[in-house]
PDB file of N, CA and C in Angstrom:
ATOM      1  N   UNK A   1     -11.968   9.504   8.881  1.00  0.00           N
ATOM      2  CA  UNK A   1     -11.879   9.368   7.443  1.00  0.00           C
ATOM      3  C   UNK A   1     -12.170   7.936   7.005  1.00  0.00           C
ATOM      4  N   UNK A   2     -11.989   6.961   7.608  1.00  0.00           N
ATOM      5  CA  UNK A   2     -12.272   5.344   7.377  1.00  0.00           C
ATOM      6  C   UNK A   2     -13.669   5.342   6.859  1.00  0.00           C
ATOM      7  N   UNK A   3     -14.983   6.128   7.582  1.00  0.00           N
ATOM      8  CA  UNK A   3     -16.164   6.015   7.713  1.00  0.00           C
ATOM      9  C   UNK A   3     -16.565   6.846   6.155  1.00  0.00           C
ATOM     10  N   UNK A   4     -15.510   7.721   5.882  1.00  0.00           N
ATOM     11  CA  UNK A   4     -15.573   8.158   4.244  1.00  0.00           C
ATOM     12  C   UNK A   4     -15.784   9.566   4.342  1.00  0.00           C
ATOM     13  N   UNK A   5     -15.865   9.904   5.622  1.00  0.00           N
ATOM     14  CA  UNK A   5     -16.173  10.921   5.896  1.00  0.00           C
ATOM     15  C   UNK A   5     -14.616  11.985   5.979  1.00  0.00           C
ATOM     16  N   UNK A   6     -14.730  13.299   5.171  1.00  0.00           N
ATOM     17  CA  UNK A   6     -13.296  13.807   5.309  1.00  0.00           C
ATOM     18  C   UNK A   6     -13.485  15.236   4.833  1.00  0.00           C
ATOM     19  N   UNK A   7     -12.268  16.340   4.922  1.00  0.00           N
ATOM     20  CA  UNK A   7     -12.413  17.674   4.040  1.00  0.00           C
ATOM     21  C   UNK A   7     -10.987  18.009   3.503  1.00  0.00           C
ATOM     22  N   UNK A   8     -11.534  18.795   2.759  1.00  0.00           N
ATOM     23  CA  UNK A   8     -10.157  19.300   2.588  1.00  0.00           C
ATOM     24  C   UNK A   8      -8.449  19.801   3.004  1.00  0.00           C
ATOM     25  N   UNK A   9      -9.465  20.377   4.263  1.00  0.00           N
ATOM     26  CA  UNK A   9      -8.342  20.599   5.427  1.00  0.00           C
ATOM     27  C   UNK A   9      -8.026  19.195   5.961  1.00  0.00           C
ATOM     28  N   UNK A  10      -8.173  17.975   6.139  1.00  0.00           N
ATOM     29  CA  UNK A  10      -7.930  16.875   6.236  1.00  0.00           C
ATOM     30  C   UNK A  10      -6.963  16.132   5.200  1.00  0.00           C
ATOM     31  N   UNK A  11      -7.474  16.201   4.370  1.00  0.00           N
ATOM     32  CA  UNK A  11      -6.835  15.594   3.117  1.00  0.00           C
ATOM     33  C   UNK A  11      -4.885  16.523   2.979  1.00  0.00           C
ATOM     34  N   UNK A  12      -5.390  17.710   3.220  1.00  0.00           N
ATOM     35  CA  UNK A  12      -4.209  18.284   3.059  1.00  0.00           C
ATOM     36  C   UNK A  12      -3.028  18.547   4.112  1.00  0.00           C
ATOM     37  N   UNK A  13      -3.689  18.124   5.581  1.00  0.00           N
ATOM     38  CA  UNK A  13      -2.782  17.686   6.416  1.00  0.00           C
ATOM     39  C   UNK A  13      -1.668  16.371   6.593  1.00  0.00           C
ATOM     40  N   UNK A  14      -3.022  15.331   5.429  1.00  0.00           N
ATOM     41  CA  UNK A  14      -2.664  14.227   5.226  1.00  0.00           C
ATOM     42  C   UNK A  14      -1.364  14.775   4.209  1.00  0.00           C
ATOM     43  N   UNK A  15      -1.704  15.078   3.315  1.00  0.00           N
ATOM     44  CA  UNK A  15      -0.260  15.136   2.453  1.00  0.00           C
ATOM     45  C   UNK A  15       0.668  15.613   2.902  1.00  0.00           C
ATOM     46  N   UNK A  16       0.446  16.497   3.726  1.00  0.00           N
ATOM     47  CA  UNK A  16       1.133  17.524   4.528  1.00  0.00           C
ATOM     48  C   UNK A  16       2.526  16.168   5.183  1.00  0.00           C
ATOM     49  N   UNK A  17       2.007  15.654   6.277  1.00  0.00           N
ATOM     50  CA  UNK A  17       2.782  14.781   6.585  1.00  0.00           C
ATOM     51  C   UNK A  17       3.083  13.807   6.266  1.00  0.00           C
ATOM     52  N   UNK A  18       2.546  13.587   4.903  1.00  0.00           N
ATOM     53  CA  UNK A  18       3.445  12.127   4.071  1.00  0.00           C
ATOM     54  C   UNK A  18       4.470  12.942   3.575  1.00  0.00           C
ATOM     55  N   UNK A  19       4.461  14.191   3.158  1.00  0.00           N
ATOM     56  CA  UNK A  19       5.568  14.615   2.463  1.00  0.00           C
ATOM     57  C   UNK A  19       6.299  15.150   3.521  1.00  0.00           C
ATOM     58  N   UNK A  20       6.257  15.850   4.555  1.00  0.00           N
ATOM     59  CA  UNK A  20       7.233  16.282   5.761  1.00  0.00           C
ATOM     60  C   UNK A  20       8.097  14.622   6.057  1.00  0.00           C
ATOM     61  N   UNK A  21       7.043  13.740   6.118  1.00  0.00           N
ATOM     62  CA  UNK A  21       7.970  12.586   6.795  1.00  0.00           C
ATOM     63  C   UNK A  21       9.290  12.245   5.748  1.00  0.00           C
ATOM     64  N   UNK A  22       8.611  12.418   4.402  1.00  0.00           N
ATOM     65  CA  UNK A  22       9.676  11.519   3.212  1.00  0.00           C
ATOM     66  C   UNK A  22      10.747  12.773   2.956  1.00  0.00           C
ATOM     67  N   UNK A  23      10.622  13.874   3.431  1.00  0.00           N
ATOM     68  CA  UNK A  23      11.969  15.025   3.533  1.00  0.00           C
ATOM     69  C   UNK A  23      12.802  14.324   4.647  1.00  0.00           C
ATOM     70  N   UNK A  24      11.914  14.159   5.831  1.00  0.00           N
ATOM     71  CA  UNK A  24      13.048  14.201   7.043  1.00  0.00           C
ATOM     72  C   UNK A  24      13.370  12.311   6.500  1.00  0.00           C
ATOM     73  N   UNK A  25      12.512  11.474   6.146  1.00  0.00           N
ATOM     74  CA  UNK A  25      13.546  10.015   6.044  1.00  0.00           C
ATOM     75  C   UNK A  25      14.612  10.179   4.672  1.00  0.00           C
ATOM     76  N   UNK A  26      14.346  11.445   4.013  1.00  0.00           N
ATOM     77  CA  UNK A  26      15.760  11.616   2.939  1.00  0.00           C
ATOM     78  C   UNK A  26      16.722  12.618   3.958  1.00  0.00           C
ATOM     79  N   UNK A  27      16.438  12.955   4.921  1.00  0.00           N
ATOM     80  CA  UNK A  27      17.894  13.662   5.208  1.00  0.00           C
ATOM     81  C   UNK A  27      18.362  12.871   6.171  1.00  0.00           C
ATOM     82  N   UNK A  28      17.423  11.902   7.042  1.00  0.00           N
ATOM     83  CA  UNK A  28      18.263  10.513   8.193  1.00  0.00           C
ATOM     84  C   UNK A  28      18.292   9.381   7.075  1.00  0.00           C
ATOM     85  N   UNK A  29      17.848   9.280   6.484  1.00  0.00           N
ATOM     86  CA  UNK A  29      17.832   7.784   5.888  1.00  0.00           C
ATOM     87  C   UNK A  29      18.490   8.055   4.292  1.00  0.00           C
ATOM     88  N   UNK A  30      18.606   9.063   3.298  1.00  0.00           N
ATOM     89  CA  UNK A  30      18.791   8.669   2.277  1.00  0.00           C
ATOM     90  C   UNK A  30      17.498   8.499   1.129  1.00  0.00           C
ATOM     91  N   UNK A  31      17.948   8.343  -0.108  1.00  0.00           N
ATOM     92  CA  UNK A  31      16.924   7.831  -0.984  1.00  0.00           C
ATOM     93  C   UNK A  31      16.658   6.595  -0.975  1.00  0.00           C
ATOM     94  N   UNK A  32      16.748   5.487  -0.088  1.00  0.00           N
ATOM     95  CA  UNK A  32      16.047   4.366   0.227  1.00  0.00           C
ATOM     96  C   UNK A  32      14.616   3.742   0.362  1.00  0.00           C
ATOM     97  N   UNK A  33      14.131   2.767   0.162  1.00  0.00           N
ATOM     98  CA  UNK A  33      12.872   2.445   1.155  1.00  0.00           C
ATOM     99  C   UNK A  33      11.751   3.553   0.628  1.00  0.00           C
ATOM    100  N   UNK A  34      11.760   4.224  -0.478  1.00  0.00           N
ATOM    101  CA  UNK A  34      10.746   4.872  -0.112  1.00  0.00           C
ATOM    102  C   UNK A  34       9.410   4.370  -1.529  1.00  0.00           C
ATOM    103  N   UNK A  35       9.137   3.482  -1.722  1.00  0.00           N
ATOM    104  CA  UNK A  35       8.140   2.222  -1.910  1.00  0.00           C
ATOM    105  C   UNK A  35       6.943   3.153  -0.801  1.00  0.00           C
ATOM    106  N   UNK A  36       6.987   3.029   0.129  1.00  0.00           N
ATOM    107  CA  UNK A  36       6.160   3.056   1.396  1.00  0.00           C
ATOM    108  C   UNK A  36       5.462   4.692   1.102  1.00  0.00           C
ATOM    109  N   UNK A  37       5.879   5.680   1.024  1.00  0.00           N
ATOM    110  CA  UNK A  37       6.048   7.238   0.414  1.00  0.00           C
ATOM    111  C   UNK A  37       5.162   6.812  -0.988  1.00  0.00           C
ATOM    112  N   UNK A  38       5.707   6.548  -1.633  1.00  0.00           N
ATOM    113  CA  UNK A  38       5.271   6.416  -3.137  1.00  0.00           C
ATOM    114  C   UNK A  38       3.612   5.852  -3.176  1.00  0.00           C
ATOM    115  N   UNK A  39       3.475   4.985  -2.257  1.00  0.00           N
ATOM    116  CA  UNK A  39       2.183   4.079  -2.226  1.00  0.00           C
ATOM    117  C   UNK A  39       1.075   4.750  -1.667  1.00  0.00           C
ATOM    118  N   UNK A  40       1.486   5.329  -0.465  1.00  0.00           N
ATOM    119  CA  UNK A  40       0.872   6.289   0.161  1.00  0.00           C
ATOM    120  C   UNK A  40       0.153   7.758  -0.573  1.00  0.00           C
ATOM    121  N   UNK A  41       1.163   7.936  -1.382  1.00  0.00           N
ATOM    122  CA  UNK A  41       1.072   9.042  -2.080  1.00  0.00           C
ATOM    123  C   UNK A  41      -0.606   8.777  -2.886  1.00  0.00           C
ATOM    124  N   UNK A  42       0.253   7.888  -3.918  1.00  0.00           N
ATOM    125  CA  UNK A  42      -1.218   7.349  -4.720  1.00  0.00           C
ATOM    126  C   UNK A  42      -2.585   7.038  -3.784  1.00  0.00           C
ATOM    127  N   UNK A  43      -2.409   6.525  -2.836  1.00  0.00           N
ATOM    128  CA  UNK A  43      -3.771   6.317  -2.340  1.00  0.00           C
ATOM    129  C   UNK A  43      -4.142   7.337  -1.319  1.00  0.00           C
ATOM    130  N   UNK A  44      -3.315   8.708  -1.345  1.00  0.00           N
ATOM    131  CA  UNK A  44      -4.178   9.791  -1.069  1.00  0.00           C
ATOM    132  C   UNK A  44      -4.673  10.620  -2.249  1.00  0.00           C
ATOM    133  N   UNK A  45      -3.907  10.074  -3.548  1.00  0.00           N
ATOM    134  CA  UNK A  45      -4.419  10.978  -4.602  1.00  0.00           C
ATOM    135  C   UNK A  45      -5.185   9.949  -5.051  1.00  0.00           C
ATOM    136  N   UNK A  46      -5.812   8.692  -5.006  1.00  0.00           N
ATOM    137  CA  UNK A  46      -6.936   8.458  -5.121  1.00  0.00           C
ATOM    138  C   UNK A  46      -8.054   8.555  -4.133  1.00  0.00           C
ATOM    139  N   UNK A  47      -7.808   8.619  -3.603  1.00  0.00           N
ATOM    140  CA  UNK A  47      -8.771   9.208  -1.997  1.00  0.00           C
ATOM    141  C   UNK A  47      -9.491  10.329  -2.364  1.00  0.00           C
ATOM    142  N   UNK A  48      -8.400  11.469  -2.457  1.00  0.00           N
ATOM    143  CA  UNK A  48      -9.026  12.840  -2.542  1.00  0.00           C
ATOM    144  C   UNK A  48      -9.919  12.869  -4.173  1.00  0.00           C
ATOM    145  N   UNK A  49      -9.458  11.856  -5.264  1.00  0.00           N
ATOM    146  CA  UNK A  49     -10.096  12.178  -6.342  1.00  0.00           C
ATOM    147  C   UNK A  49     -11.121  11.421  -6.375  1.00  0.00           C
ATOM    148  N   UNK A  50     -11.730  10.457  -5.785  1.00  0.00           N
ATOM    149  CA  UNK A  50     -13.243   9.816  -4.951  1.00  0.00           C
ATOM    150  C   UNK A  50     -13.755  10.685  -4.624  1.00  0.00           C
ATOM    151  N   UNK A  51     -13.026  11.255  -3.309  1.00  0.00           N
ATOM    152  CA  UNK A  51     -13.839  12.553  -2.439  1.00  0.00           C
ATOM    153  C   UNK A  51     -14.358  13.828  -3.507  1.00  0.00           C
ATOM    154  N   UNK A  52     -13.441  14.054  -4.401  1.00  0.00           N
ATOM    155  CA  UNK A  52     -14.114  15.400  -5.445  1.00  0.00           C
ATOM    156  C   UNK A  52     -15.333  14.948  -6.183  1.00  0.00           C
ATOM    157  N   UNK A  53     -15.180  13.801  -6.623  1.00  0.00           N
ATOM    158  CA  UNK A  53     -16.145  13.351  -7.371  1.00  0.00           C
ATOM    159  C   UNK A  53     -17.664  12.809  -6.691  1.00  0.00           C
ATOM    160  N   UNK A  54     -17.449  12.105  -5.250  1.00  0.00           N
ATOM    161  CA  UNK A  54     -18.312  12.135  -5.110  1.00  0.00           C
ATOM    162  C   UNK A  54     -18.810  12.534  -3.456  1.00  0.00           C
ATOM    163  N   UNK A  55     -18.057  12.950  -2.994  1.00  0.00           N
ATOM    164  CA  UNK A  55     -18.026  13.818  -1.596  1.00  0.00           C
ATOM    165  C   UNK A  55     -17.788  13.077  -0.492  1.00  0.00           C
ATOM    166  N   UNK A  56     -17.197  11.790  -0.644  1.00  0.00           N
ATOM    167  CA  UNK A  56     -16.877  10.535   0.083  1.00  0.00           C
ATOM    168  C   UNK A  56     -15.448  10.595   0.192  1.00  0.00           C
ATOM    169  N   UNK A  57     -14.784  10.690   1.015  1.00  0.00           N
ATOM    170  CA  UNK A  57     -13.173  10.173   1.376  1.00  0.00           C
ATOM    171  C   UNK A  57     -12.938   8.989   1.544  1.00  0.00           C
ATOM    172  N   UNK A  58     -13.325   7.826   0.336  1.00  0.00           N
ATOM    173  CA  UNK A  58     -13.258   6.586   0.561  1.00  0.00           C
ATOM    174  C   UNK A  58     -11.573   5.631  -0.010  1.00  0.00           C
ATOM    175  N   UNK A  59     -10.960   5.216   0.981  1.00  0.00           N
ATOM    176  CA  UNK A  59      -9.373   4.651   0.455  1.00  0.00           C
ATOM    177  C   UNK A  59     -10.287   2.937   0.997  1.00  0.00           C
ATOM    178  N   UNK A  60      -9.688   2.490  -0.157  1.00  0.00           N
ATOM    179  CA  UNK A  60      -9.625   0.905   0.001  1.00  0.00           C
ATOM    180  C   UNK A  60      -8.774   0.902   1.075  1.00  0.00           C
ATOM    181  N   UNK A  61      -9.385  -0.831   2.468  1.00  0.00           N
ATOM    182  CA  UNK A  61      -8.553  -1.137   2.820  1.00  0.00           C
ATOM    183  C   UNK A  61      -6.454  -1.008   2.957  1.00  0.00           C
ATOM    184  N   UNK A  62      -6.448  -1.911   2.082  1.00  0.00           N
ATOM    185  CA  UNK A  62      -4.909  -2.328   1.257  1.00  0.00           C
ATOM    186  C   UNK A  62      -3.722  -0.754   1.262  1.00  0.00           C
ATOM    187  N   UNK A  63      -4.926   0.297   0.639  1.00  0.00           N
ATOM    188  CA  UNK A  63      -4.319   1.847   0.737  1.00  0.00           C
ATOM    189  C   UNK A  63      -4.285   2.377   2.082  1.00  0.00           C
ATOM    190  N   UNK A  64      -5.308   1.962   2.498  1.00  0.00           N
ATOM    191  CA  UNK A  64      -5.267   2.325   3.997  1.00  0.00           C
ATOM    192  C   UNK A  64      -4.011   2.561   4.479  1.00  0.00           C
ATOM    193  N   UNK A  65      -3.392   1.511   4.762  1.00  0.00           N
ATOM    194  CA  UNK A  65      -2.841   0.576   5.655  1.00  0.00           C
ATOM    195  C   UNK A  65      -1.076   1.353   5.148  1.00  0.00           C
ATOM    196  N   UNK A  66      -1.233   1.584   3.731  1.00  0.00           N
ATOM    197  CA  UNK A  66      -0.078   2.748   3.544  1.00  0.00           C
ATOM    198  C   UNK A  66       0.398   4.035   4.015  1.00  0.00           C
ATOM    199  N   UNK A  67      -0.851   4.467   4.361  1.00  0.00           N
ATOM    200  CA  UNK A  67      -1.043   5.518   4.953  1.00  0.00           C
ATOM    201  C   UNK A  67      -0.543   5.657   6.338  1.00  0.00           C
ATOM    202  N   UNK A  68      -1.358   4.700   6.654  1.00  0.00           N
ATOM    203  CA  UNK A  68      -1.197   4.474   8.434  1.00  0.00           C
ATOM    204  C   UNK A  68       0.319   4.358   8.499  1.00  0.00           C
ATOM    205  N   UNK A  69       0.850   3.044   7.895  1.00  0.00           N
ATOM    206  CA  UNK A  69       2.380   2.865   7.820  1.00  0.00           C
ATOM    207  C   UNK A  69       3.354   4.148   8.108  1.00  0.00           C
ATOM    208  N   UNK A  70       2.972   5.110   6.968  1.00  0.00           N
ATOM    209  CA  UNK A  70       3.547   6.380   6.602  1.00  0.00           C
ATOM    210  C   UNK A  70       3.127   7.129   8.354  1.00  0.00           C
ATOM    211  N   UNK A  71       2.128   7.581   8.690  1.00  0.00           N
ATOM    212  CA  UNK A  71       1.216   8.313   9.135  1.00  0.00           C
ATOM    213  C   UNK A  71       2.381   7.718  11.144  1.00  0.00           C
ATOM    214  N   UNK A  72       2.673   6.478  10.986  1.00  0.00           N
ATOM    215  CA  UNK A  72       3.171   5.934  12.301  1.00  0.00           C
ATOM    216  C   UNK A  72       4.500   6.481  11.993  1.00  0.00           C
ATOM    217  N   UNK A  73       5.606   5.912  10.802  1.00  0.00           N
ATOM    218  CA  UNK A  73       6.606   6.709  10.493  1.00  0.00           C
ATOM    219  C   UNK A  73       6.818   7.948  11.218  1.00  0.00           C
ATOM    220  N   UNK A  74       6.428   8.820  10.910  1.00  0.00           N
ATOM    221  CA  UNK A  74       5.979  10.504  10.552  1.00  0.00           C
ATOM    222  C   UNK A  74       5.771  10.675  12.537  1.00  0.00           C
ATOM    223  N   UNK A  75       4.898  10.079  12.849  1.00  0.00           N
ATOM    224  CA  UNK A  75       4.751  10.333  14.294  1.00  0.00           C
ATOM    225  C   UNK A  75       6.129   9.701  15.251  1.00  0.00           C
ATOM    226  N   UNK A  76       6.931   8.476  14.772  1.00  0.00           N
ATOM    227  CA  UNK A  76       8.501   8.157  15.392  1.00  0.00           C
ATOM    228  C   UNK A  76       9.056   9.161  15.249  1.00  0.00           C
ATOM    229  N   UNK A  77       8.706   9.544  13.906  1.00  0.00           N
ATOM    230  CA  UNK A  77      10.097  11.335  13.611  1.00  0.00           C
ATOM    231  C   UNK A  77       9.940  12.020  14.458  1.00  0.00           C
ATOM    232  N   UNK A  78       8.362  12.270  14.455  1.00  0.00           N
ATOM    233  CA  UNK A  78       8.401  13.364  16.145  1.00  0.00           C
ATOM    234  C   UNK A  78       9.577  13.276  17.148  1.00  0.00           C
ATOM    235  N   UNK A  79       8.976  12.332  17.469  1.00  0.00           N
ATOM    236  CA  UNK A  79       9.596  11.813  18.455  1.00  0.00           C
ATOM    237  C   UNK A  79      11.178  11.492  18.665  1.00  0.00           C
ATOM    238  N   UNK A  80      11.663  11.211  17.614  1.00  0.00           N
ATOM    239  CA  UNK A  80      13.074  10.885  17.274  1.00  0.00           C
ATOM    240  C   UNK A  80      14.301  12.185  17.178  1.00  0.00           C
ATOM    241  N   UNK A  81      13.597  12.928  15.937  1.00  0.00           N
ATOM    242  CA  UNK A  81      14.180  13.938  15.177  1.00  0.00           C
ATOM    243  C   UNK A  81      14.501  15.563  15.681  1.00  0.00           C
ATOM    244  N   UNK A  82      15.296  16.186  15.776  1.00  0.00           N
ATOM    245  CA  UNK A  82      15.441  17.247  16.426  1.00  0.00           C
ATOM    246  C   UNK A  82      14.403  18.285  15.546  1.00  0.00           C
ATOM    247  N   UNK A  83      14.181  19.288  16.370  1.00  0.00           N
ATOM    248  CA  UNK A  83      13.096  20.146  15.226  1.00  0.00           C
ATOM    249  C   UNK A  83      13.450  21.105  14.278  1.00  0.00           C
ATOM    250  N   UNK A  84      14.887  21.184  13.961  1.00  0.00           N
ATOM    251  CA  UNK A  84      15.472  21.789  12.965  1.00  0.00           C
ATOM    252  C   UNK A  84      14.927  20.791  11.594  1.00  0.00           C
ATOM    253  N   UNK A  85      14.972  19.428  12.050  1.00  0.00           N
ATOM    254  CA  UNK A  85      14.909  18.418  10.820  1.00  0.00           C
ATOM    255  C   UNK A  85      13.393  19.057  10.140  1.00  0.00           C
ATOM    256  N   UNK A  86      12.710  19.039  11.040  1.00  0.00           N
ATOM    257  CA  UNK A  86      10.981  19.362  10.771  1.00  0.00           C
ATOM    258  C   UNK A  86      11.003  20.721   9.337  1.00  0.00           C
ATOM    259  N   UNK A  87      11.731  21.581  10.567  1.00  0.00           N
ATOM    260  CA  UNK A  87      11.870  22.870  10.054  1.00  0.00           C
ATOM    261  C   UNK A  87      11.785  22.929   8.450  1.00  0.00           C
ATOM    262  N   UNK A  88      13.463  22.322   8.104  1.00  0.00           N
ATOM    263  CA  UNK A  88      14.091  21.687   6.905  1.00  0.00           C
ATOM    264  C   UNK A  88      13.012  21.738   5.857  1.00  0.00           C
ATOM    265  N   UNK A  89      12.604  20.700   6.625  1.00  0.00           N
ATOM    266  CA  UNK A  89      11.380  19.570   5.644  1.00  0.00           C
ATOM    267  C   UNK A  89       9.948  20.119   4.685  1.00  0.00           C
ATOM    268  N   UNK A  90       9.787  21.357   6.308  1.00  0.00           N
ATOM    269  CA  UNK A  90       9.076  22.004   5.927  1.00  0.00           C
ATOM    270  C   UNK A  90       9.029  23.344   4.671  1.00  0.00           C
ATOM    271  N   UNK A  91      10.567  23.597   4.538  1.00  0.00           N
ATOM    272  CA  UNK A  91      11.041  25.017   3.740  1.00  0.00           C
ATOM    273  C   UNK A  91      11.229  24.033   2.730  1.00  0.00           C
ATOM    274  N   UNK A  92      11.563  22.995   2.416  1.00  0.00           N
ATOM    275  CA  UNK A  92      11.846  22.119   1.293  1.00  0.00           C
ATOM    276  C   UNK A  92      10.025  22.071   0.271  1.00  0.00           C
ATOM    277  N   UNK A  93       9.294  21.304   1.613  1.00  0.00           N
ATOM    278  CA  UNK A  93       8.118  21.139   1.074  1.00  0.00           C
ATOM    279  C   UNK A  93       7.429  22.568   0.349  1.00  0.00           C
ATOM    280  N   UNK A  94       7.555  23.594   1.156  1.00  0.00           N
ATOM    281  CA  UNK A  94       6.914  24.976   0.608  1.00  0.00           C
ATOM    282  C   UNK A  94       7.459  25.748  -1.030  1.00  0.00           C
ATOM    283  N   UNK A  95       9.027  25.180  -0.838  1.00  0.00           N
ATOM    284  CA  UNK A  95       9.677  25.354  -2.559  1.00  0.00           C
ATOM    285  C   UNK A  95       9.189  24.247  -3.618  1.00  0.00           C
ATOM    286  N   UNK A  96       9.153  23.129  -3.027  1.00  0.00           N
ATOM    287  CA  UNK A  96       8.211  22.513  -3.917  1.00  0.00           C
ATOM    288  C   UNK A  96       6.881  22.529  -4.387  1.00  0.00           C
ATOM    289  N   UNK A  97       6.322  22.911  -3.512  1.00  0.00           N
ATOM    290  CA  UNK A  97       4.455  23.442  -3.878  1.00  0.00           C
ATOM    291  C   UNK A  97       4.388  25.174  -4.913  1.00  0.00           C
ATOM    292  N   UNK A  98       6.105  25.530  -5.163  1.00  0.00           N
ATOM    293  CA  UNK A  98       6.194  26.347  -5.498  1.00  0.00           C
ATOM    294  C   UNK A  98       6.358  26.456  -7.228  1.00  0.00           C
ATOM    295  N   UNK A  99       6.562  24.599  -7.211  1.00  0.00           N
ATOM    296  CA  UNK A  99       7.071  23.869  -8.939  1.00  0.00           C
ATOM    297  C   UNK A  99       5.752  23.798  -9.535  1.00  0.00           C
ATOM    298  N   UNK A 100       5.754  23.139 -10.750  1.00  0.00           N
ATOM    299  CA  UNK A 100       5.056  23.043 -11.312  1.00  0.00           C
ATOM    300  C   UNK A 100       4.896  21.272 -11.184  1.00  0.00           C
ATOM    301  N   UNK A 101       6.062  20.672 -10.101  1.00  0.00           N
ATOM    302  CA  UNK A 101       5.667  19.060 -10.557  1.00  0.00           C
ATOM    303  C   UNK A 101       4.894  19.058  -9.819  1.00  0.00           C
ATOM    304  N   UNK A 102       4.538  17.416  -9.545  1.00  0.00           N
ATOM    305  CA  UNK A 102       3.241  16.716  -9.096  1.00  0.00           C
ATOM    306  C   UNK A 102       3.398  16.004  -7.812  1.00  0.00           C
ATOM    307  N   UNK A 103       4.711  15.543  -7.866  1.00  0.00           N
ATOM    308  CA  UNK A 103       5.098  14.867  -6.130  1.00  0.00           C
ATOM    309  C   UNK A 103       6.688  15.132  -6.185  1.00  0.00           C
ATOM    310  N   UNK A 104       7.079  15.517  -4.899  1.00  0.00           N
ATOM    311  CA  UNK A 104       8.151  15.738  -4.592  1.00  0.00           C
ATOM    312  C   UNK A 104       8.886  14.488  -4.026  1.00  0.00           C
ATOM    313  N   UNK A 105       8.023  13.580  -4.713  1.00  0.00           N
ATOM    314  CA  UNK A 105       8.899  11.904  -4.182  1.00  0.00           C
ATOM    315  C   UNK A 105       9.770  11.316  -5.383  1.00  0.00           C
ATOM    316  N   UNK A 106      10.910  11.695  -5.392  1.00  0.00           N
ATOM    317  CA  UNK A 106      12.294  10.727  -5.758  1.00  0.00           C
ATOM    318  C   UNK A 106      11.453   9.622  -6.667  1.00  0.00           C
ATOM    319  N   UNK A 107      11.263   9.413  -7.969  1.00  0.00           N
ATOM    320  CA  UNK A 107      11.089   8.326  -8.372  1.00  0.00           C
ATOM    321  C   UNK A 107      12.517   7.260  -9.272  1.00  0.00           C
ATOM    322  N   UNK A 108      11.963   6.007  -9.163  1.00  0.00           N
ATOM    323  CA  UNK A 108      12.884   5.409  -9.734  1.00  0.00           C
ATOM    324  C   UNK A 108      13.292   3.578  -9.254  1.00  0.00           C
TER     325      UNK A 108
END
């Protein structure tokens, strides 16, 4: 995806696990820290709205690097978290794609 190159099924794995990670760091961690979630967010929803417009999956640097942040997160949880947490995260995320909002990230 760096090279700009990306699809849909990409893009939506990507969200996939920014939002699985920011369920499981609200049920170990709390509503804290999540700056990192929030940033990420935006620069996959500017990513993907580049890519519609012009068939390029292009994230600035700077967004990048949010991602990745998030994207390393998300892969410690693996590793960390029992797989009930996953589970959770995942039945949480599926009632939310079920709303009418726009991100299931805690603002404030």
């Amino acid at each position: 995806m760096q090279s700009g190159n990306g699809s849909t099924d990409a893009i939506g794995k990507l969200f996939h696990a920014l939002y699985v990670a920011y369920y499981v760091h609200v049920a170990t961690i709390g509503y804290l820290d999540l700056d990192q979630f929030r940033t990420a967010e935006v620069a996959l929803h500017d990513g993907a709205a580049i890519w519609k417009e012009t068939g390029n999956f292009d994230i600035p640097e700077g967004s990048r690097v949010a991602i990745e942040c998030v994207l390393l997160l998300y892969d410690q949880q693996l590793a960390d978290q029992p797989a009930h947490r996953f589970s959770s995260a995942a039945d949480k995320l599926a009632r939310f794609l079920t709303t009418p909002d726009i991100s299931p990230i805690v603002t404030g």
